[in-house]
PDB file of N, CA and C in Angstrom:
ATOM      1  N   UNK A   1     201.257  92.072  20.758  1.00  0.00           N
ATOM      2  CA  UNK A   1     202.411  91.941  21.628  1.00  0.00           C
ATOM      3  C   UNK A   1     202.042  92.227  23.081  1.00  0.00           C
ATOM      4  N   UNK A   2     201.135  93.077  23.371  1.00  0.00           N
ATOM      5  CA  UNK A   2     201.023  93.521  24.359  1.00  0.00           C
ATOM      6  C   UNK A   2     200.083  92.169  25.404  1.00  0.00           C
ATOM      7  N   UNK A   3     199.066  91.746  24.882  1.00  0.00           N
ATOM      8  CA  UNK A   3     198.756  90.154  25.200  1.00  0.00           C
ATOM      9  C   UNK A   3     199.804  89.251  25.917  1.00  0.00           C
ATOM     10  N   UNK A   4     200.727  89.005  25.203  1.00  0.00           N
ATOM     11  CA  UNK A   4     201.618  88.202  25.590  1.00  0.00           C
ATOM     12  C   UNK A   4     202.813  88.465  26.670  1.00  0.00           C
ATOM     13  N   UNK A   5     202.651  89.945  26.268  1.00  0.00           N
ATOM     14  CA  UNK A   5     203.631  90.824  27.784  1.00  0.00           C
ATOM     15  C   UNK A   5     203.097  90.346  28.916  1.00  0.00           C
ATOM     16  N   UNK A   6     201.388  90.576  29.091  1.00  0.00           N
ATOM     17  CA  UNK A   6     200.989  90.649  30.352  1.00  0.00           C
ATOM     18  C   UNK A   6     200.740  89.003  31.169  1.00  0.00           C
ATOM     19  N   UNK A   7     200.147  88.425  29.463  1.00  0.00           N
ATOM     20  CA  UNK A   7     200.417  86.746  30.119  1.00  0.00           C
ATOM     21  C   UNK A   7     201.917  85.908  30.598  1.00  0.00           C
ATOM     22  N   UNK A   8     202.743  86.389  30.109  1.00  0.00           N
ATOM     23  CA  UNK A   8     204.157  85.938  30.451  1.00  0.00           C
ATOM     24  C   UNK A   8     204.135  86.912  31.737  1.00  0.00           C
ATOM     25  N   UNK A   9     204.096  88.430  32.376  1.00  0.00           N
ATOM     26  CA  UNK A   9     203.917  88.340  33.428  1.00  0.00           C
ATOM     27  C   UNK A   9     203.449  87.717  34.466  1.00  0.00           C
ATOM     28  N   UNK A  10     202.207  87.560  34.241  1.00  0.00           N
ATOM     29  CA  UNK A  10     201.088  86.606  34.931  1.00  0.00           C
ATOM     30  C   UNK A  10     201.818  85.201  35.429  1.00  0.00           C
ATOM     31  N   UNK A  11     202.467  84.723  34.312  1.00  0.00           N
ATOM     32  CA  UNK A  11     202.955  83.204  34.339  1.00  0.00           C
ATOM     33  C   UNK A  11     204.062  83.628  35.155  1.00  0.00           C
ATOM     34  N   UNK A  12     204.855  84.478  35.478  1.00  0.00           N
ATOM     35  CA  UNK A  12     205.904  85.027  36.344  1.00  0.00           C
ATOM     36  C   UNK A  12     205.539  85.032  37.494  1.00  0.00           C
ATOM     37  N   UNK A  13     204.478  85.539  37.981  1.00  0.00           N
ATOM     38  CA  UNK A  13     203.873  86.060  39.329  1.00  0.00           C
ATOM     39  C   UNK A  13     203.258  84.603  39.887  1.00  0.00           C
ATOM     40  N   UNK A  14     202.913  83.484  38.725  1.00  0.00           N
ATOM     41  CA  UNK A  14     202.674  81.935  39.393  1.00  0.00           C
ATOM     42  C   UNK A  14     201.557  82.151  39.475  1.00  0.00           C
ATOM     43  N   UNK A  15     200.537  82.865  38.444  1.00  0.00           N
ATOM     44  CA  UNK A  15     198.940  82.841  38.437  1.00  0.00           C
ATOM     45  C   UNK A  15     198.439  81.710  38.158  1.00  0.00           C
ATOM     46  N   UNK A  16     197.009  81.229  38.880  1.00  0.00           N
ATOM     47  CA  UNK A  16     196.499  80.361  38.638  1.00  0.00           C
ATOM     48  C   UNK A  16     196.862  79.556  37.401  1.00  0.00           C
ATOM     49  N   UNK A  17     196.915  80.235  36.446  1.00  0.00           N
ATOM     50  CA  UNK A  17     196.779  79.699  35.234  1.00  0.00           C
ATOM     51  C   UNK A  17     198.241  78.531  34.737  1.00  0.00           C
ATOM     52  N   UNK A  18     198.929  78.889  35.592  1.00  0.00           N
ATOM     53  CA  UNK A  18     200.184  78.240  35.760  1.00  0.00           C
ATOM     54  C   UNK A  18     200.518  76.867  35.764  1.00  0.00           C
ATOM     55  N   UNK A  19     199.278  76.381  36.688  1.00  0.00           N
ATOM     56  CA  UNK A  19     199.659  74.724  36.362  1.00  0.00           C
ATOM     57  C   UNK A  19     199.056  74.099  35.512  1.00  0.00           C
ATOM     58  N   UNK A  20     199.746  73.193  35.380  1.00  0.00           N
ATOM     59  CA  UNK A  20     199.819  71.928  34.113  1.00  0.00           C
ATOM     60  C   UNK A  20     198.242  71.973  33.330  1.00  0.00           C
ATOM     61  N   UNK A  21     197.480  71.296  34.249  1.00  0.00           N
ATOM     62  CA  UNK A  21     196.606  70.924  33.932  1.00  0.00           C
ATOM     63  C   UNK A  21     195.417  72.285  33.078  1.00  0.00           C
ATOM     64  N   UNK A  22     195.389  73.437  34.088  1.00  0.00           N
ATOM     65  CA  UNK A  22     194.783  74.510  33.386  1.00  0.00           C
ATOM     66  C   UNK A  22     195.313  74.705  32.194  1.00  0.00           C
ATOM     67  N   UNK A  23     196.651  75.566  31.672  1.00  0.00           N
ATOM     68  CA  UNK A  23     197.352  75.456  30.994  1.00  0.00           C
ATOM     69  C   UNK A  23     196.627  74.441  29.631  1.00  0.00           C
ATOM     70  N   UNK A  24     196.688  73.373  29.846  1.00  0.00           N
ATOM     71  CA  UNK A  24     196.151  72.732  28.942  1.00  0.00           C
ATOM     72  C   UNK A  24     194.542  72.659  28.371  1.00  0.00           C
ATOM     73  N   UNK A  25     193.801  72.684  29.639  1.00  0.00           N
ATOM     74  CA  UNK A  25     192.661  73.374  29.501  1.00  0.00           C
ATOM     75  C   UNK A  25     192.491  74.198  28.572  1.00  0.00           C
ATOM     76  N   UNK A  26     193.241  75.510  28.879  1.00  0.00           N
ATOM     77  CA  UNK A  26     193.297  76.428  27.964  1.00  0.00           C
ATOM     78  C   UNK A  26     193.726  76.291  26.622  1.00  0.00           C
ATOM     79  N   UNK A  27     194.306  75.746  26.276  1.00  0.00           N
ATOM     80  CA  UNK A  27     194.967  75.435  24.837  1.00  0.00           C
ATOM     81  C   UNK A  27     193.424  74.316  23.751  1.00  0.00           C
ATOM     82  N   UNK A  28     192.577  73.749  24.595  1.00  0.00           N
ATOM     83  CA  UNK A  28     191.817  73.221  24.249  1.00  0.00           C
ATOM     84  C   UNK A  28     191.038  73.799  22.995  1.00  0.00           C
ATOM     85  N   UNK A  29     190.781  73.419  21.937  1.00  0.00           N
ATOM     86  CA  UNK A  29     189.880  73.658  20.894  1.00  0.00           C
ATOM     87  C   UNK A  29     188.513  73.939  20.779  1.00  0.00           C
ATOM     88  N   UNK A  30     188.144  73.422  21.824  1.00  0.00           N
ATOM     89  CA  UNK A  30     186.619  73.952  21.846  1.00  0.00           C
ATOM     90  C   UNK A  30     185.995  73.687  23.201  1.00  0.00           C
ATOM     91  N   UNK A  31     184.821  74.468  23.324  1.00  0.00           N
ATOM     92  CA  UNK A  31     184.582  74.647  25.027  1.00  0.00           C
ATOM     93  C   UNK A  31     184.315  72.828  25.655  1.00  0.00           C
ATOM     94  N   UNK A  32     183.555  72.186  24.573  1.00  0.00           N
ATOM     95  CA  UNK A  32     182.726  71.114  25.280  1.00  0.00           C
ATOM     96  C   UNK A  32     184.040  70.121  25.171  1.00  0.00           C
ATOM     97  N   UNK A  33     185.066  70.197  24.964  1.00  0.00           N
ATOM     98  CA  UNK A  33     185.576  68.731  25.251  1.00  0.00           C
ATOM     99  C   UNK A  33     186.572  69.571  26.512  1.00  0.00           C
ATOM    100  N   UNK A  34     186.780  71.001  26.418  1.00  0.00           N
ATOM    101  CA  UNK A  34     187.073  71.351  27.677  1.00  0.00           C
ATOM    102  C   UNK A  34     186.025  71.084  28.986  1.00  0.00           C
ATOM    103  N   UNK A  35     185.332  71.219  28.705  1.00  0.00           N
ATOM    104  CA  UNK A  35     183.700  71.051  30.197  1.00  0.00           C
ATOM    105  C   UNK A  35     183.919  69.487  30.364  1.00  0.00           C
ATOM    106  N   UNK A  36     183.923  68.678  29.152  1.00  0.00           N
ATOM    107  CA  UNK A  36     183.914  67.263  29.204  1.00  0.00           C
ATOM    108  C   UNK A  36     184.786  67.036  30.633  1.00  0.00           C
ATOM    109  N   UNK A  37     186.491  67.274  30.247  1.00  0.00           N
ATOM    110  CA  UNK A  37     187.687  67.097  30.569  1.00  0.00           C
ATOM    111  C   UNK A  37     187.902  67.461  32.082  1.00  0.00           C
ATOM    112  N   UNK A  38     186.793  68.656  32.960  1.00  0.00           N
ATOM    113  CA  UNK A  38     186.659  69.221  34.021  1.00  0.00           C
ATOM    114  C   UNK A  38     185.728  67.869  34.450  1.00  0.00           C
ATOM    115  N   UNK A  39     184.718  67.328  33.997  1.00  0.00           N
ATOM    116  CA  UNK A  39     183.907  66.441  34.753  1.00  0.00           C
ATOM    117  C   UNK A  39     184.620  65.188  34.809  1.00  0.00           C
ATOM    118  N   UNK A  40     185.405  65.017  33.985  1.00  0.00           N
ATOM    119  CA  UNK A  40     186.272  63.733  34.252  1.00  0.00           C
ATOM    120  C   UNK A  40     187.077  63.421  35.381  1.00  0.00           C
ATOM    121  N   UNK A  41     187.530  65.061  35.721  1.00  0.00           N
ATOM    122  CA  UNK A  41     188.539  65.260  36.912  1.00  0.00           C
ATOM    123  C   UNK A  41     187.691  63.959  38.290  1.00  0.00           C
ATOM    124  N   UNK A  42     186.872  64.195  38.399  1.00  0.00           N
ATOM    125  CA  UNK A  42     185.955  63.726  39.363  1.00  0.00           C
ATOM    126  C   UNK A  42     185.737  62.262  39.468  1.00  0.00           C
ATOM    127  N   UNK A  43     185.975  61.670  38.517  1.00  0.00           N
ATOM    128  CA  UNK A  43     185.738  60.256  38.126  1.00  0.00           C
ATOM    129  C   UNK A  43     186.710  59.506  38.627  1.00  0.00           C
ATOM    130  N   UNK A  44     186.536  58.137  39.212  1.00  0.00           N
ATOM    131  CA  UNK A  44     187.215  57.261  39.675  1.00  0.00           C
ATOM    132  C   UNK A  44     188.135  57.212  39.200  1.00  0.00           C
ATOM    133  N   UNK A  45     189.294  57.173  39.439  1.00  0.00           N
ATOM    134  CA  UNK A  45     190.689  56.546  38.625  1.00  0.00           C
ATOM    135  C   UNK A  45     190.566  55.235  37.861  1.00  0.00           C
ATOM    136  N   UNK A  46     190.010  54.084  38.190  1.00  0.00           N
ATOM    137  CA  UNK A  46     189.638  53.432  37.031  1.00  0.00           C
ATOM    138  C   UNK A  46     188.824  53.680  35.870  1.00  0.00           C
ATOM    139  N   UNK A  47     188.031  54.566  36.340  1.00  0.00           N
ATOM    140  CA  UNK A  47     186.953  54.857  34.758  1.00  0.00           C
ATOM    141  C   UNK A  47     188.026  55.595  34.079  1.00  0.00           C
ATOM    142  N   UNK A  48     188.492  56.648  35.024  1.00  0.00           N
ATOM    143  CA  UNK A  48     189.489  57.426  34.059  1.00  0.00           C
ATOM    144  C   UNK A  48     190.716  57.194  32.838  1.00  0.00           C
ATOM    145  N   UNK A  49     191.589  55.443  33.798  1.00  0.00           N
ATOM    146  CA  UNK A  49     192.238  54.843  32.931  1.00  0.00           C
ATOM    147  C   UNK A  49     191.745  54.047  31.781  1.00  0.00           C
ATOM    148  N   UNK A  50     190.294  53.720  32.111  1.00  0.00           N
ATOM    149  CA  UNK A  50     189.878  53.750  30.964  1.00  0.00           C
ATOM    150  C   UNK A  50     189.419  54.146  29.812  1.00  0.00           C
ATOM    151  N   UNK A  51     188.989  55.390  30.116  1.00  0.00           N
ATOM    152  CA  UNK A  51     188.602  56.374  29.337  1.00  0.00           C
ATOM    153  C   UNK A  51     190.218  56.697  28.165  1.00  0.00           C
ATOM    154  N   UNK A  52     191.430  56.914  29.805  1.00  0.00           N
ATOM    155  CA  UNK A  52     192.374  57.272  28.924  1.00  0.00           C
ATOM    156  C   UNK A  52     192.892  55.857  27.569  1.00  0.00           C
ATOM    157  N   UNK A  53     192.611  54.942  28.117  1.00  0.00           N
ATOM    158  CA  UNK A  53     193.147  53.867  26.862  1.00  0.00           C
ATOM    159  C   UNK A  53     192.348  53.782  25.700  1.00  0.00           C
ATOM    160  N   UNK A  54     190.867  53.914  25.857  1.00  0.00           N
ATOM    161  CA  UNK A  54     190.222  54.543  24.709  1.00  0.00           C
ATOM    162  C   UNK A  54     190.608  55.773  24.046  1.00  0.00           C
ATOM    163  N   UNK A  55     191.101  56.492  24.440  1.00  0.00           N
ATOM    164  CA  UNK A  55     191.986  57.767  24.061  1.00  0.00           C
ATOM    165  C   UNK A  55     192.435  57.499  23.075  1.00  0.00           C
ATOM    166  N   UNK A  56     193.684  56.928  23.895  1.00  0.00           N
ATOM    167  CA  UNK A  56     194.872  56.542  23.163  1.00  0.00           C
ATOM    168  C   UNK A  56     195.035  55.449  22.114  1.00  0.00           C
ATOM    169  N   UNK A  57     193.826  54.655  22.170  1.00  0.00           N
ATOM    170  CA  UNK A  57     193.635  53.866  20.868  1.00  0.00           C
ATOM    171  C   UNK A  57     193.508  54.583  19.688  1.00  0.00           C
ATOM    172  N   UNK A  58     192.031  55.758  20.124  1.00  0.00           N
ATOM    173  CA  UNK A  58     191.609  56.469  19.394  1.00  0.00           C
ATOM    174  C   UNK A  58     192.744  57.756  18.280  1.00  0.00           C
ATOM    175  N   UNK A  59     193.678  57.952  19.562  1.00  0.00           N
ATOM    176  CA  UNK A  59     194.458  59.043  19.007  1.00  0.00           C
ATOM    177  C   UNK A  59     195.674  58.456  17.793  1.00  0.00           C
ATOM    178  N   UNK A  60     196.012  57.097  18.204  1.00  0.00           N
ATOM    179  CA  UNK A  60     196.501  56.155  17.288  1.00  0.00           C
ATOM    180  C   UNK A  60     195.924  56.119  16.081  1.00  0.00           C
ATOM    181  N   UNK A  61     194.606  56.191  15.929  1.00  0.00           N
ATOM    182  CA  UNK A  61     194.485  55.754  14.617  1.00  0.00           C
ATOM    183  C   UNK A  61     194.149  56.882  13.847  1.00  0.00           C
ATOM    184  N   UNK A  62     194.261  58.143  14.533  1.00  0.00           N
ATOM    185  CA  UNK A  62     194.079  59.406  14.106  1.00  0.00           C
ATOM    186  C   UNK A  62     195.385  59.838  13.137  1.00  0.00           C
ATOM    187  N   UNK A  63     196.371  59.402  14.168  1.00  0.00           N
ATOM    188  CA  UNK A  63     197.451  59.662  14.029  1.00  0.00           C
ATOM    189  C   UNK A  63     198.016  59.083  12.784  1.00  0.00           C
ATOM    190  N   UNK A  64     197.719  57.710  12.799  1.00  0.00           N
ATOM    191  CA  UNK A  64     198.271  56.657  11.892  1.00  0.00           C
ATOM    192  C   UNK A  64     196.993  56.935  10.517  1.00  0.00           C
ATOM    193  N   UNK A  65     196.194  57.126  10.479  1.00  0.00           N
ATOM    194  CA  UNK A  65     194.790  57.029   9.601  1.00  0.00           C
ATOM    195  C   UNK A  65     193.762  57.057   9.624  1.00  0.00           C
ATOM    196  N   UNK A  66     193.215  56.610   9.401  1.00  0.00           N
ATOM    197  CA  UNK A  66     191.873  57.061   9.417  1.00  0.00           C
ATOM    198  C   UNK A  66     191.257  55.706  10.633  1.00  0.00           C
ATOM    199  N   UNK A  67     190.333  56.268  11.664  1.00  0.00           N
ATOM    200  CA  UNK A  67     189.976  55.480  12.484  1.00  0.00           C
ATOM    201  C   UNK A  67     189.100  54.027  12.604  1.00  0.00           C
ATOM    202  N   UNK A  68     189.686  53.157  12.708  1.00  0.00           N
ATOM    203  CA  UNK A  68     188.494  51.972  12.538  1.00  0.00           C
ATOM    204  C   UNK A  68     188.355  51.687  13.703  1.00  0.00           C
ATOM    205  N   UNK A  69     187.170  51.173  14.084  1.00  0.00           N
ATOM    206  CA  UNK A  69     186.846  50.997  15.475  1.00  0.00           C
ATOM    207  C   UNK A  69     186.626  49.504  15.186  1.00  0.00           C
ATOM    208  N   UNK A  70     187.187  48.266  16.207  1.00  0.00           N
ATOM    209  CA  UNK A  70     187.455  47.654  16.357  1.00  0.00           C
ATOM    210  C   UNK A  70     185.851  46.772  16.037  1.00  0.00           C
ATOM    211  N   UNK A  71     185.434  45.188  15.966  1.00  0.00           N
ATOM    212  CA  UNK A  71     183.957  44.830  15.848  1.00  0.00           C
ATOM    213  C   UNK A  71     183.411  45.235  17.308  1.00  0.00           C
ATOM    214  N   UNK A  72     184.049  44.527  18.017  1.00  0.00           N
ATOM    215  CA  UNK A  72     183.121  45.018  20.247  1.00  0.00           C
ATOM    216  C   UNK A  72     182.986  46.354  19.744  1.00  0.00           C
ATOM    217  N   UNK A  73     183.692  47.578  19.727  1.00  0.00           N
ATOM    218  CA  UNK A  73     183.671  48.866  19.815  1.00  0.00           C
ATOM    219  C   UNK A  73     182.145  49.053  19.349  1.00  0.00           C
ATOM    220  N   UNK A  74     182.503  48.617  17.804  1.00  0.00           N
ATOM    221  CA  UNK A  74     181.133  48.629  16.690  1.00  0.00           C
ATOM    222  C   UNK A  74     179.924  48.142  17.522  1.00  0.00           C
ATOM    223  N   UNK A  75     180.006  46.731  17.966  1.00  0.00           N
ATOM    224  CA  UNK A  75     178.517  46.536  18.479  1.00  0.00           C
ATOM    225  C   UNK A  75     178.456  47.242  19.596  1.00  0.00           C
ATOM    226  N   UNK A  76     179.238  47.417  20.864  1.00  0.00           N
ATOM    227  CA  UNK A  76     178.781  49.187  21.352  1.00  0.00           C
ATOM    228  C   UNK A  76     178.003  49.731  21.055  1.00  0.00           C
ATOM    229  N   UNK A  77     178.714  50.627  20.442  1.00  0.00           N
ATOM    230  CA  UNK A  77     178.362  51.697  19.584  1.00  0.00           C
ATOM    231  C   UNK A  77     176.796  51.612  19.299  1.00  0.00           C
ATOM    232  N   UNK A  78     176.859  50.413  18.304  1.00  0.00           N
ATOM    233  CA  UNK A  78     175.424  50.347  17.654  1.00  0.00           C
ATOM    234  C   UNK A  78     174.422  50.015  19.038  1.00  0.00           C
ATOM    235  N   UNK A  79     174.539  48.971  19.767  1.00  0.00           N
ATOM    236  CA  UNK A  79     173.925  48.705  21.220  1.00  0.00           C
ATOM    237  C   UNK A  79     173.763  50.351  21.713  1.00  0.00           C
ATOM    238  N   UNK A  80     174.598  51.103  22.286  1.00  0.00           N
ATOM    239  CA  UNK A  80     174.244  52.461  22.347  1.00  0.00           C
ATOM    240  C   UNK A  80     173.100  53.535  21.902  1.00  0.00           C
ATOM    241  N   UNK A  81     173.639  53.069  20.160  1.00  0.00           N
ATOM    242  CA  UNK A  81     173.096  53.938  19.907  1.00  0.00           C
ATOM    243  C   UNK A  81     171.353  53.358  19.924  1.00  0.00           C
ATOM    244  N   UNK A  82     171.031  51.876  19.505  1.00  0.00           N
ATOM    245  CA  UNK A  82     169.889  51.612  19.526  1.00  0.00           C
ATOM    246  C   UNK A  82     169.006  51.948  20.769  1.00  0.00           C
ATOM    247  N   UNK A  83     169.614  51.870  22.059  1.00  0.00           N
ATOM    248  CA  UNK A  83     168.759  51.856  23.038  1.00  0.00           C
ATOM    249  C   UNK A  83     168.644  53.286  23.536  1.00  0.00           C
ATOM    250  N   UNK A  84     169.745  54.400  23.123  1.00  0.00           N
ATOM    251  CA  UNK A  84     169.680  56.016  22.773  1.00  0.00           C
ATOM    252  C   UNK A  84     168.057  56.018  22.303  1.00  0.00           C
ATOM    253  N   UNK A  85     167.881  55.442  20.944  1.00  0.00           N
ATOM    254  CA  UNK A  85     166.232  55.777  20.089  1.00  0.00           C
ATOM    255  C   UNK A  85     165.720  55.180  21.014  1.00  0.00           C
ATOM    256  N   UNK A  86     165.383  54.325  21.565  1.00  0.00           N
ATOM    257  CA  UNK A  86     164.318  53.340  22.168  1.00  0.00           C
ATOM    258  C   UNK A  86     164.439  54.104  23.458  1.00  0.00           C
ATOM    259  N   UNK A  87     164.913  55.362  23.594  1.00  0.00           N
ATOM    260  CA  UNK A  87     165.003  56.154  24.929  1.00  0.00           C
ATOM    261  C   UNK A  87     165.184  55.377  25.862  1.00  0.00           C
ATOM    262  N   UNK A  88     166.051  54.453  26.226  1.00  0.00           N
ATOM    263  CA  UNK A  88     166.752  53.897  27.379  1.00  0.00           C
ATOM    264  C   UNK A  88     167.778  54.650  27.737  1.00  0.00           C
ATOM    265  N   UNK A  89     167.738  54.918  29.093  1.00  0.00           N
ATOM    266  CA  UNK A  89     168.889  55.732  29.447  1.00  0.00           C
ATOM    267  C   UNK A  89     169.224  55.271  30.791  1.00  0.00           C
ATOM    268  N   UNK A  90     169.954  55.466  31.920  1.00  0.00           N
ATOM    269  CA  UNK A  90     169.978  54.806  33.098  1.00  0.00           C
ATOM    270  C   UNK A  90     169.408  56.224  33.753  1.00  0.00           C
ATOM    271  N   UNK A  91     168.778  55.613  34.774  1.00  0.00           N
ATOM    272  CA  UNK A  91     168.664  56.675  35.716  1.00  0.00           C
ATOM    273  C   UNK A  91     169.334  57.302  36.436  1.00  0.00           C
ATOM    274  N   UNK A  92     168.654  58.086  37.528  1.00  0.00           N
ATOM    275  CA  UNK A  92     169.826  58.705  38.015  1.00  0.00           C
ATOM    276  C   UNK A  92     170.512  57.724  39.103  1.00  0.00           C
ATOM    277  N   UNK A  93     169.281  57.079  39.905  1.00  0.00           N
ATOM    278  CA  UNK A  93     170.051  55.931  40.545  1.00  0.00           C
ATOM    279  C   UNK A  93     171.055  55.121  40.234  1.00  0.00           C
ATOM    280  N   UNK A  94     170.458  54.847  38.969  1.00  0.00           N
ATOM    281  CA  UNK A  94     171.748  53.636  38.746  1.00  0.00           C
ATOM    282  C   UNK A  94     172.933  54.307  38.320  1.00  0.00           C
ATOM    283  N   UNK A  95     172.859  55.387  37.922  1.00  0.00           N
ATOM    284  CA  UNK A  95     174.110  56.525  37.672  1.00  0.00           C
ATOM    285  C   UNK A  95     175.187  56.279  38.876  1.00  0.00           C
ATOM    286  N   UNK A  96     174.320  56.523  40.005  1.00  0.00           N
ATOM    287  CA  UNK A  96     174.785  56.728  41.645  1.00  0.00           C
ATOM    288  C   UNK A  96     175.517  55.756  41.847  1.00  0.00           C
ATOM    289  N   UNK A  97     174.479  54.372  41.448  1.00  0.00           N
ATOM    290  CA  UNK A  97     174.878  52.890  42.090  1.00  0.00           C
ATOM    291  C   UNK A  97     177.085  52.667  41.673  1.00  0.00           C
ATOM    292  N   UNK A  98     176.163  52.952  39.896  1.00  0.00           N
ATOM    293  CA  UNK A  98     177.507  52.597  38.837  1.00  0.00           C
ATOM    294  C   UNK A  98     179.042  53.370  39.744  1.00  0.00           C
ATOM    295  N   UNK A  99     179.156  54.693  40.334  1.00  0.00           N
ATOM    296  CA  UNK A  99     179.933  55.398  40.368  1.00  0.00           C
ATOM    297  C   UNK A  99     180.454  54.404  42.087  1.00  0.00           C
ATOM    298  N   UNK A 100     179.272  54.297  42.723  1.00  0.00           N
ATOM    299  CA  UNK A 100     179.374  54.116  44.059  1.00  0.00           C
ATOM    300  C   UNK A 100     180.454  52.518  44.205  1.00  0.00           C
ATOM    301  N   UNK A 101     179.851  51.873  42.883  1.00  0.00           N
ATOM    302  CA  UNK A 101     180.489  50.150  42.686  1.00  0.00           C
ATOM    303  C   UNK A 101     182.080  50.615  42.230  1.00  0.00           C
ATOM    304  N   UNK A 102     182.102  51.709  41.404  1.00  0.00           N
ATOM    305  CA  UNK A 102     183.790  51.948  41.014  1.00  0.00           C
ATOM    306  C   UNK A 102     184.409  52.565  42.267  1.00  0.00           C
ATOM    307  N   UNK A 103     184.031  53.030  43.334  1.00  0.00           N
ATOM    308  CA  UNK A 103     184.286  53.621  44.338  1.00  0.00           C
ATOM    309  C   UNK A 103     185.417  52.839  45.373  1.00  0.00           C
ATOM    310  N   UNK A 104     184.205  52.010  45.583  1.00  0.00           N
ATOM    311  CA  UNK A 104     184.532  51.014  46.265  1.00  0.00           C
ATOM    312  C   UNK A 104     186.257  49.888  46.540  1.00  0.00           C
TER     313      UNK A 104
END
């Protein structure tokens, strides 16, 4: 009880922890999709809406059953993951380039 005294104070006094977004942070399940969710902040608003509609596909079929990922998704995926083993990765440049072209 005493926990919750001092955080409902806290939330009284308008501590950091107060807005929306932390708040939710906090409620998060585990650290890395919280850390994920902080580096996203940063990301273009288009990557982001995209990210979020992959979400929300995703959370759909969570919701509804069990998840099938669409065939594109699949060859993704597999494209991904093959060139993951074959240690292809982008560099850091083209990291730069990619962010600098959504920028724009």
């Amino acid at each position: 009880m005493h926990f919750f005294r001092e955080r409902n104070e806290r939330l009284a006094r308008g501590a950091a922890d107060t807005r929306p977004g932390l708040r939710y942070i906090h409620r998060m399940k585990t650290k890395k999709l919280a850390d994920v969710l902080q580096r996203i902040e940063a990301w273009p608003p288009e990557a982001q809406n995209e990210l979020a509609d992959l979400v929300l596909e995703l959370d759909a079929g969570v919701r509804d059953s069990e998840y099938e990922p669409t065939p594109e998704q699949l060859a993704g995926i597999e494209r991904g993951l093959r060139d993951a083993a074959e240690g292809r990765f982008a560099t850091p440049q083209q990291v730069v380039a990619a962010f600098a072209k959504f920028r724009r």
